[in-house]
PDB file of N, CA and C in Angstrom:
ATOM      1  N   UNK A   1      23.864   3.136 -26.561  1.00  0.00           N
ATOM      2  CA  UNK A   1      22.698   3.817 -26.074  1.00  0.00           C
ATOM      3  C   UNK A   1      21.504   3.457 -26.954  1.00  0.00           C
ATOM      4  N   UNK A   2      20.291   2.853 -26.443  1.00  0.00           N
ATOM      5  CA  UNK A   2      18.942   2.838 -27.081  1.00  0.00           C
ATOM      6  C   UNK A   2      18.616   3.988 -27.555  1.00  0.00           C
ATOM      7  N   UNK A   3      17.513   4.523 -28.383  1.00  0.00           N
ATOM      8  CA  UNK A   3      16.837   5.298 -28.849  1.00  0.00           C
ATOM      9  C   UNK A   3      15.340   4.861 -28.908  1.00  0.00           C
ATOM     10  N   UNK A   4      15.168   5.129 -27.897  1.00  0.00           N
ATOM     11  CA  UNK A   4      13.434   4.892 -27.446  1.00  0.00           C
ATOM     12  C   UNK A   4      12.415   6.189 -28.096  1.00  0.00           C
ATOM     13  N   UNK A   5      11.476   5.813 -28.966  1.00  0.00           N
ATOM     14  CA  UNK A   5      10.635   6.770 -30.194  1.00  0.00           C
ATOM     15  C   UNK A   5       9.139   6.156 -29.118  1.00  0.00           C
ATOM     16  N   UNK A   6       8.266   7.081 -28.982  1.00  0.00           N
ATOM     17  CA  UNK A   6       6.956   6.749 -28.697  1.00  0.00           C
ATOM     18  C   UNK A   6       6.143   8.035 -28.969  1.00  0.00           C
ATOM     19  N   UNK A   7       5.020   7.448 -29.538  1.00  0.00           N
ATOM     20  CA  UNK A   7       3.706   9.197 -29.693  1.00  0.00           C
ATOM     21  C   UNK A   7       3.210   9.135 -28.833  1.00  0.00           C
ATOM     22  N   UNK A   8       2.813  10.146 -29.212  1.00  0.00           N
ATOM     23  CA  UNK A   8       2.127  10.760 -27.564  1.00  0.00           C
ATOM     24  C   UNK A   8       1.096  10.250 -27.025  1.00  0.00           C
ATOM     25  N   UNK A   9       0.314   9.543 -27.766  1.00  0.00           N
ATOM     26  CA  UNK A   9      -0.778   8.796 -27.216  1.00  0.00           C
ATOM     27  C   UNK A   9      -0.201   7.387 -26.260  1.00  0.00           C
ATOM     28  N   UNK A  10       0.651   7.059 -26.867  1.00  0.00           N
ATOM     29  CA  UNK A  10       1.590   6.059 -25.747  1.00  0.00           C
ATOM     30  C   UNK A  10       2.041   6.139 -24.791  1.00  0.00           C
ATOM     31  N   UNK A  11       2.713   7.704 -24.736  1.00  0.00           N
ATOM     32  CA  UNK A  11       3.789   8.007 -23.418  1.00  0.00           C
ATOM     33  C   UNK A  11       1.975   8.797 -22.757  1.00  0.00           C
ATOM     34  N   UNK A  12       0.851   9.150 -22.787  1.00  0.00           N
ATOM     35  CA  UNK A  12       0.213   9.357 -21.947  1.00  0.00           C
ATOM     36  C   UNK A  12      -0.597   8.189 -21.277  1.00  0.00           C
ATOM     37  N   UNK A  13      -0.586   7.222 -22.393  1.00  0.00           N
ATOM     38  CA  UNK A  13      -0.845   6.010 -21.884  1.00  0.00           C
ATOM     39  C   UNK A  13      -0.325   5.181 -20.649  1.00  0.00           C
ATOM     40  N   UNK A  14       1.084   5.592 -20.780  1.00  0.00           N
ATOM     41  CA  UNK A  14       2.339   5.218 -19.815  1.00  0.00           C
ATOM     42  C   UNK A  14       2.053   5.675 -18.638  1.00  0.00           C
ATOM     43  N   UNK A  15       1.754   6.833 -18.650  1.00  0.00           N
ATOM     44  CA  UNK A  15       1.810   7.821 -18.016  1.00  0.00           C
ATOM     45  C   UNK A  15       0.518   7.639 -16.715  1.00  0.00           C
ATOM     46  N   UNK A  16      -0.658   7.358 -17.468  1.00  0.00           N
ATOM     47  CA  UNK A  16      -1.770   7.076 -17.028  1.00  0.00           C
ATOM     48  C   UNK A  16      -2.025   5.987 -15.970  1.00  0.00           C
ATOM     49  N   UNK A  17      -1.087   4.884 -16.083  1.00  0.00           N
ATOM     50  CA  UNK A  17      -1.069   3.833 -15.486  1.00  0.00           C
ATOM     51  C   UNK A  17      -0.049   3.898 -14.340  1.00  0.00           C
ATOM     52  N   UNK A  18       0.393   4.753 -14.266  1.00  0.00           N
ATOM     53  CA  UNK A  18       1.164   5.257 -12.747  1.00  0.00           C
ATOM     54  C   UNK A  18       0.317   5.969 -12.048  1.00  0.00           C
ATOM     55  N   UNK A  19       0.242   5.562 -10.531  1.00  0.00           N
ATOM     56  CA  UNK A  19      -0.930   6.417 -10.264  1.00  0.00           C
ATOM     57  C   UNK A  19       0.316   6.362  -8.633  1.00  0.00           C
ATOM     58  N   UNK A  20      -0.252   6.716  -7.233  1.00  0.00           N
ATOM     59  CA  UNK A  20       0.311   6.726  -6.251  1.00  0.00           C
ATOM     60  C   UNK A  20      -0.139   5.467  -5.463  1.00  0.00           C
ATOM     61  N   UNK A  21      -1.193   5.037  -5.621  1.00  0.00           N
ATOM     62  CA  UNK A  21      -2.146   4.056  -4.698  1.00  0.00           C
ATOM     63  C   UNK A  21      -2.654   2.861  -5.639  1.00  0.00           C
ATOM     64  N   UNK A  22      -1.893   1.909  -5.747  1.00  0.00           N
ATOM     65  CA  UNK A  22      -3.572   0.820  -6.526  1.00  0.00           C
ATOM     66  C   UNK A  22      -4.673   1.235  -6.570  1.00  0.00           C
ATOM     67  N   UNK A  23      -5.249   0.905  -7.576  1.00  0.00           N
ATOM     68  CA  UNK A  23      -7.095   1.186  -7.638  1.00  0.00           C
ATOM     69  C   UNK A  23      -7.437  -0.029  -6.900  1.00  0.00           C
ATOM     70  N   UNK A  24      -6.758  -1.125  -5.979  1.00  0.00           N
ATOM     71  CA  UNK A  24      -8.002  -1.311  -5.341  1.00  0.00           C
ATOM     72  C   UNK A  24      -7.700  -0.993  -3.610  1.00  0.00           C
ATOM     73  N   UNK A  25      -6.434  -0.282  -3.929  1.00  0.00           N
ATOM     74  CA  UNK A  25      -6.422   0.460  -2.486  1.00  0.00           C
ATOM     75  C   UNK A  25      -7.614   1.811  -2.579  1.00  0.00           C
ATOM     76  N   UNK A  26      -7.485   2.487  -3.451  1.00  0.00           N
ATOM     77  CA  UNK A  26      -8.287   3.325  -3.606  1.00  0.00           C
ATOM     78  C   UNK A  26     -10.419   3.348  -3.238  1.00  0.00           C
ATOM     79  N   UNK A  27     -10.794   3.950  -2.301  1.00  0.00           N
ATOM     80  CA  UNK A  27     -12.171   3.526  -1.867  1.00  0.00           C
ATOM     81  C   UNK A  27     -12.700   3.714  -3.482  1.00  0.00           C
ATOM     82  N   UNK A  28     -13.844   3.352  -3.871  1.00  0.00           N
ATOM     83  CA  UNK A  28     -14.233   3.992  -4.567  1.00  0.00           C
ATOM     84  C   UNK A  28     -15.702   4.708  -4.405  1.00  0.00           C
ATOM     85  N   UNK A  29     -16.712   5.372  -5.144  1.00  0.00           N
ATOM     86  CA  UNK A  29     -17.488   5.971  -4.556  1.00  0.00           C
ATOM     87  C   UNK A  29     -18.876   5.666  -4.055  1.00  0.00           C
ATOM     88  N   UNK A  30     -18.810   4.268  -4.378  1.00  0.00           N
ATOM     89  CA  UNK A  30     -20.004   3.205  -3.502  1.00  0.00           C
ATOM     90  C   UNK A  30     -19.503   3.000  -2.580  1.00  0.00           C
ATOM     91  N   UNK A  31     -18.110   2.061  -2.174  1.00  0.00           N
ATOM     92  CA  UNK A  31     -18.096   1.791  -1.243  1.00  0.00           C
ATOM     93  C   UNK A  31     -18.138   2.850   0.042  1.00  0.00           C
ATOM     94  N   UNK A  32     -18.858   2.275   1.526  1.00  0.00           N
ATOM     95  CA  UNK A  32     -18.281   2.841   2.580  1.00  0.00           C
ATOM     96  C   UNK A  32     -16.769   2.888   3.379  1.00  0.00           C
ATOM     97  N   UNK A  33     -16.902   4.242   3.352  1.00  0.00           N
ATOM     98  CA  UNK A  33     -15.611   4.236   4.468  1.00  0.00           C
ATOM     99  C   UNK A  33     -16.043   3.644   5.696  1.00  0.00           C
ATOM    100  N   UNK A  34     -14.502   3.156   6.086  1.00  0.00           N
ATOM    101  CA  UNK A  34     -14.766   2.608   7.681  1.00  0.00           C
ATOM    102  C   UNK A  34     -15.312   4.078   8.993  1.00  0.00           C
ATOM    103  N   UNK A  35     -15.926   3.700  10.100  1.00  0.00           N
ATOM    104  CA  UNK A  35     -16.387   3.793  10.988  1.00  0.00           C
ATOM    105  C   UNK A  35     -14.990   4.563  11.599  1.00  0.00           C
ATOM    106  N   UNK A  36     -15.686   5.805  11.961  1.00  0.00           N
ATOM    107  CA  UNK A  36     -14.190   6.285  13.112  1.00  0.00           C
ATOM    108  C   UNK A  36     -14.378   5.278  14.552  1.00  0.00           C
ATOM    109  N   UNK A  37     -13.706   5.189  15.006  1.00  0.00           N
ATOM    110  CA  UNK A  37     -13.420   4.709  16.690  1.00  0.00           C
ATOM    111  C   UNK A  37     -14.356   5.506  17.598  1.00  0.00           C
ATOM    112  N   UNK A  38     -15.029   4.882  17.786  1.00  0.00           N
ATOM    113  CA  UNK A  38     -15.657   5.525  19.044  1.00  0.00           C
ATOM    114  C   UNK A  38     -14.661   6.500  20.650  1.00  0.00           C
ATOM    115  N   UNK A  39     -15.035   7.584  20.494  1.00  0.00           N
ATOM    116  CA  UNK A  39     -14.212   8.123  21.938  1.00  0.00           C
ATOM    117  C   UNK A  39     -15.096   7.695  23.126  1.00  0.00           C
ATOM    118  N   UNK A  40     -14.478   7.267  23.985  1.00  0.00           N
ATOM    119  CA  UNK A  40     -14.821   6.699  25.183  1.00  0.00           C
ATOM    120  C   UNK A  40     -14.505   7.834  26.513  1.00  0.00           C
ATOM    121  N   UNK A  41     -15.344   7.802  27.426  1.00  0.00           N
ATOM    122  CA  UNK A  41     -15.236   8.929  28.138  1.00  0.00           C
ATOM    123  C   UNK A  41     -13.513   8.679  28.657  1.00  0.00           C
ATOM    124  N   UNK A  42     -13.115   7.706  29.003  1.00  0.00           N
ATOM    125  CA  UNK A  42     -11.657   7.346  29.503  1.00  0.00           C
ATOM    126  C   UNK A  42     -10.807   8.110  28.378  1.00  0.00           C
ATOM    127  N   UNK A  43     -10.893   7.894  27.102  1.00  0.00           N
ATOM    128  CA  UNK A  43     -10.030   8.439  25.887  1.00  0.00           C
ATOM    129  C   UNK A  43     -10.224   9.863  26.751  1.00  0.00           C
ATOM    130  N   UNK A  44     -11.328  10.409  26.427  1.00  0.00           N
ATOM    131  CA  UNK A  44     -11.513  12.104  26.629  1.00  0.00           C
ATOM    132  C   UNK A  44     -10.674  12.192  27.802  1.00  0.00           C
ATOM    133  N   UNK A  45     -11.108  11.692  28.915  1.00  0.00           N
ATOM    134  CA  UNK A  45     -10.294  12.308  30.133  1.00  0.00           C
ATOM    135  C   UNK A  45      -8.141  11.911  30.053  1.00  0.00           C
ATOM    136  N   UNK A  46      -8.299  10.915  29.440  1.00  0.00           N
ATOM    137  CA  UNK A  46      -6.899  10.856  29.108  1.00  0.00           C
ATOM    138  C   UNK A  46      -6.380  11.662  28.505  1.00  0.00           C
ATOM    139  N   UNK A  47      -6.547  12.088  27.247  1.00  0.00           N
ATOM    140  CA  UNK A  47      -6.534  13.399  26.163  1.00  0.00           C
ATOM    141  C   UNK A  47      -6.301  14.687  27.436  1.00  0.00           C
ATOM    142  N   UNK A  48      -7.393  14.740  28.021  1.00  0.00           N
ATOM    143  CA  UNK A  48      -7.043  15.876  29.000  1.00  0.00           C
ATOM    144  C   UNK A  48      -5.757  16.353  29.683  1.00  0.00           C
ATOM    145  N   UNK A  49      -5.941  15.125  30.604  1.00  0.00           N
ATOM    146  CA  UNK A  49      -4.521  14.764  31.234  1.00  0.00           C
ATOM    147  C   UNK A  49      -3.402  14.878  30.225  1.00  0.00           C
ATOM    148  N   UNK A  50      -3.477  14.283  29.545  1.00  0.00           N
ATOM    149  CA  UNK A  50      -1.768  14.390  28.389  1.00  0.00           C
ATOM    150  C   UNK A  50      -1.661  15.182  28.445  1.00  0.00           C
ATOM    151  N   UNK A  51      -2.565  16.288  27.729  1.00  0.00           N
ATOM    152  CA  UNK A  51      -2.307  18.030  27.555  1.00  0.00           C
ATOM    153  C   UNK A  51      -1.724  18.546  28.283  1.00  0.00           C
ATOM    154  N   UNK A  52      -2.197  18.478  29.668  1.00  0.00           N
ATOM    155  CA  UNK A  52      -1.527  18.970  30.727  1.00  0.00           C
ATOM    156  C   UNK A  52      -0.641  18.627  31.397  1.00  0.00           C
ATOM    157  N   UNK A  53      -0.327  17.603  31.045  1.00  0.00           N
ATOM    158  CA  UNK A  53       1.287  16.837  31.936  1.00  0.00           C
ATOM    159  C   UNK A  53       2.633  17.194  30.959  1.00  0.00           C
ATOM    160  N   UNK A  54       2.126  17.172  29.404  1.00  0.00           N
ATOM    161  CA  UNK A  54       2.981  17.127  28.558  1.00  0.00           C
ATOM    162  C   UNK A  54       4.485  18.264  28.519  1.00  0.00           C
ATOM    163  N   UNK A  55       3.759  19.044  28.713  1.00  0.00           N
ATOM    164  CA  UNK A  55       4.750  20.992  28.934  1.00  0.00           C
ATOM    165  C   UNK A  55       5.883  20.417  30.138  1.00  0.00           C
ATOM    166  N   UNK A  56       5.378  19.785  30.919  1.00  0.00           N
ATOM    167  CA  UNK A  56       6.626  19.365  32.051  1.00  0.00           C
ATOM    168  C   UNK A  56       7.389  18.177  31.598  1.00  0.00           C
ATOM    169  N   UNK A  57       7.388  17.494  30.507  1.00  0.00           N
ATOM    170  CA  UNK A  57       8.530  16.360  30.151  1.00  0.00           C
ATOM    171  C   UNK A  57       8.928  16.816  28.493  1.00  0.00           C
ATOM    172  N   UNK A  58       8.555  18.562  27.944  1.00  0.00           N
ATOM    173  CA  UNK A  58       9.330  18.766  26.954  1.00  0.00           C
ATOM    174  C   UNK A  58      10.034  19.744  27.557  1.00  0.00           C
ATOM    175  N   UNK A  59      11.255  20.128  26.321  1.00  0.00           N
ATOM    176  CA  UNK A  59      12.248  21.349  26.041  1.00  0.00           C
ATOM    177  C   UNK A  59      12.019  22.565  26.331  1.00  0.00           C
ATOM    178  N   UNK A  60      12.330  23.160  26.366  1.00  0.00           N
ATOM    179  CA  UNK A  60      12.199  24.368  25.237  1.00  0.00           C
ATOM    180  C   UNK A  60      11.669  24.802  24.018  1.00  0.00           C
ATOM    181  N   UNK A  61      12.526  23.943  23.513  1.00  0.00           N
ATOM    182  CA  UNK A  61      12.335  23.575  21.941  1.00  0.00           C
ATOM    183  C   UNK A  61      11.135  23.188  21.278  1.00  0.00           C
ATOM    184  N   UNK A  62      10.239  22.435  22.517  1.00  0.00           N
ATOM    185  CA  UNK A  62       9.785  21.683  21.917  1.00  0.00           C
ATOM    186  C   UNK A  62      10.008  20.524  22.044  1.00  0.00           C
ATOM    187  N   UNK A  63      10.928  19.732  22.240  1.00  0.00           N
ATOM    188  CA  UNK A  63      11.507  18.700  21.844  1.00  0.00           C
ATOM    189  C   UNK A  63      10.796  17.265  23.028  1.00  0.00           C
ATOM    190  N   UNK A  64      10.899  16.455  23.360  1.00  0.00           N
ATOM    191  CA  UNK A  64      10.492  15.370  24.190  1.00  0.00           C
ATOM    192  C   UNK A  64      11.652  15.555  25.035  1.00  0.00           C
ATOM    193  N   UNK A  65      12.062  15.378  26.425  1.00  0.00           N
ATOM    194  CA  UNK A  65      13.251  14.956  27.090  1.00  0.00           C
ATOM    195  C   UNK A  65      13.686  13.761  26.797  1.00  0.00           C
ATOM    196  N   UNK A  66      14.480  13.266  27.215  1.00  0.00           N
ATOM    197  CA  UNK A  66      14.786  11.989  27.565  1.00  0.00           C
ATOM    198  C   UNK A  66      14.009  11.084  28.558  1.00  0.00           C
ATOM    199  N   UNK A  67      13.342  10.358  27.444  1.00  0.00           N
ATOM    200  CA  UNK A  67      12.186   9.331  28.644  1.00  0.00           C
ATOM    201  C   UNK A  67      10.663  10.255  28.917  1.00  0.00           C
ATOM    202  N   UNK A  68      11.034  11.642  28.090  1.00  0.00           N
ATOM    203  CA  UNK A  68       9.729  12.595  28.674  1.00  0.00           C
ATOM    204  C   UNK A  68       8.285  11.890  27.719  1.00  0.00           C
ATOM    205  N   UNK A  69       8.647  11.565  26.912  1.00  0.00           N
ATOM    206  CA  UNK A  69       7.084  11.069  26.446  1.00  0.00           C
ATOM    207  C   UNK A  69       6.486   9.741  27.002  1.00  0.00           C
ATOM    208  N   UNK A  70       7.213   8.988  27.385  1.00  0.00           N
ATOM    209  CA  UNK A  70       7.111   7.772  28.155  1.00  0.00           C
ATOM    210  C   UNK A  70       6.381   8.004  29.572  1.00  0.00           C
ATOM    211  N   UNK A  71       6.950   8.884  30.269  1.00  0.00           N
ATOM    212  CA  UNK A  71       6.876   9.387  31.716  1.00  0.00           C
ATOM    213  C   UNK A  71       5.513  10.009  31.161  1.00  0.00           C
ATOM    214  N   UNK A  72       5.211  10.727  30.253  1.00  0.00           N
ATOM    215  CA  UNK A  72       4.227  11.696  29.994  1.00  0.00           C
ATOM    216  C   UNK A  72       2.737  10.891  29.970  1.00  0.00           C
ATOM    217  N   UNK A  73       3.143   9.713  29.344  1.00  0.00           N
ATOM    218  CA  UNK A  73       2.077   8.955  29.046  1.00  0.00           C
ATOM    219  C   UNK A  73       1.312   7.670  30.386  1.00  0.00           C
ATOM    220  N   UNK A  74       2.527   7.869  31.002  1.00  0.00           N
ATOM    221  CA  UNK A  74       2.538   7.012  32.727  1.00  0.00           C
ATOM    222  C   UNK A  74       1.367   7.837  33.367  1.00  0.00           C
ATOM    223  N   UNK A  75       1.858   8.928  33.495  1.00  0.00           N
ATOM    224  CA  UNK A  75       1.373  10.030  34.486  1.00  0.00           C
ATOM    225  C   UNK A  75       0.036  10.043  33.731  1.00  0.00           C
ATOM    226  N   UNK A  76      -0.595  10.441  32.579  1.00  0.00           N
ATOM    227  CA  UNK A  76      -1.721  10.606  32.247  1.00  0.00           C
ATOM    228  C   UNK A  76      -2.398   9.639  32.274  1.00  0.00           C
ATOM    229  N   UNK A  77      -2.155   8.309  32.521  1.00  0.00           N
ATOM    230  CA  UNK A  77      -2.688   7.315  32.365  1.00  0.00           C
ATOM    231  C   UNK A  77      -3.317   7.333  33.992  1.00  0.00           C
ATOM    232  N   UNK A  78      -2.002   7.161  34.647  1.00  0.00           N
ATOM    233  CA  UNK A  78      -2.202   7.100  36.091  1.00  0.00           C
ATOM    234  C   UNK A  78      -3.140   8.054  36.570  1.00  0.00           C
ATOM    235  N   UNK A  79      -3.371   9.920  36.156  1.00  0.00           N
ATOM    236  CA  UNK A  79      -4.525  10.596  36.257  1.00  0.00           C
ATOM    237  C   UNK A  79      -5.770  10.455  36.429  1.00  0.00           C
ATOM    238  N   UNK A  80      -5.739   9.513  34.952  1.00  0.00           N
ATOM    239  CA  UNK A  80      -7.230   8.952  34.464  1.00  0.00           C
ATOM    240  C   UNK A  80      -7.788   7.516  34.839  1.00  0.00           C
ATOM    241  N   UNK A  81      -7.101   7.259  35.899  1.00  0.00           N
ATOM    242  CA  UNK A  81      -7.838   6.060  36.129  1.00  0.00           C
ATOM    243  C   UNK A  81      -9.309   6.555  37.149  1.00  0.00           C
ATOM    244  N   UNK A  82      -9.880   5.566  37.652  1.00  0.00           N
ATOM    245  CA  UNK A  82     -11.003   6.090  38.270  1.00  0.00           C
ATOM    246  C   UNK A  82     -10.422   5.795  39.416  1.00  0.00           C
TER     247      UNK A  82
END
């Protein structure tokens, strides 16, 4: 077995350099964030439709049926066309 000795200024050092994200994933506070997506009146009326088709291809539970989110997304599509 090793016996690894470090002060504390080291192991916070260590410590410091773990982070969750790269710093150059990280924005920083010049740069801009990207642009949301524009909603398009088609998005909105689709959104609509989903809402309301959705309750008939789940559970109970909650849950999706079998094939129900697929079917869910047919039908709202098919709604919103013009």
């Amino acid at each position: 077995m090793v016996d690894v000795r470090m002060t504390m200024d080291e192991y916070l050092t260590l410590l410091g350099g773990l982070t969750d994200a790269p710093n150059d994933m990280v924005p920083s506070a010049t740069e801009e964030m990207p642009k949301k997506k524009k909603i398009t009146p088609y998005m909105r009326r689709y959104q609509k439709n989903f809402r309301k088709v959705a309750p008939r291809y789940k559970m109970k539970s909650g849950k999706w049926k079998k094939n129900g989110f697929r079917s869910a997304v047919k039908l709202a599509h098919k709604m919103s066309k013009k």
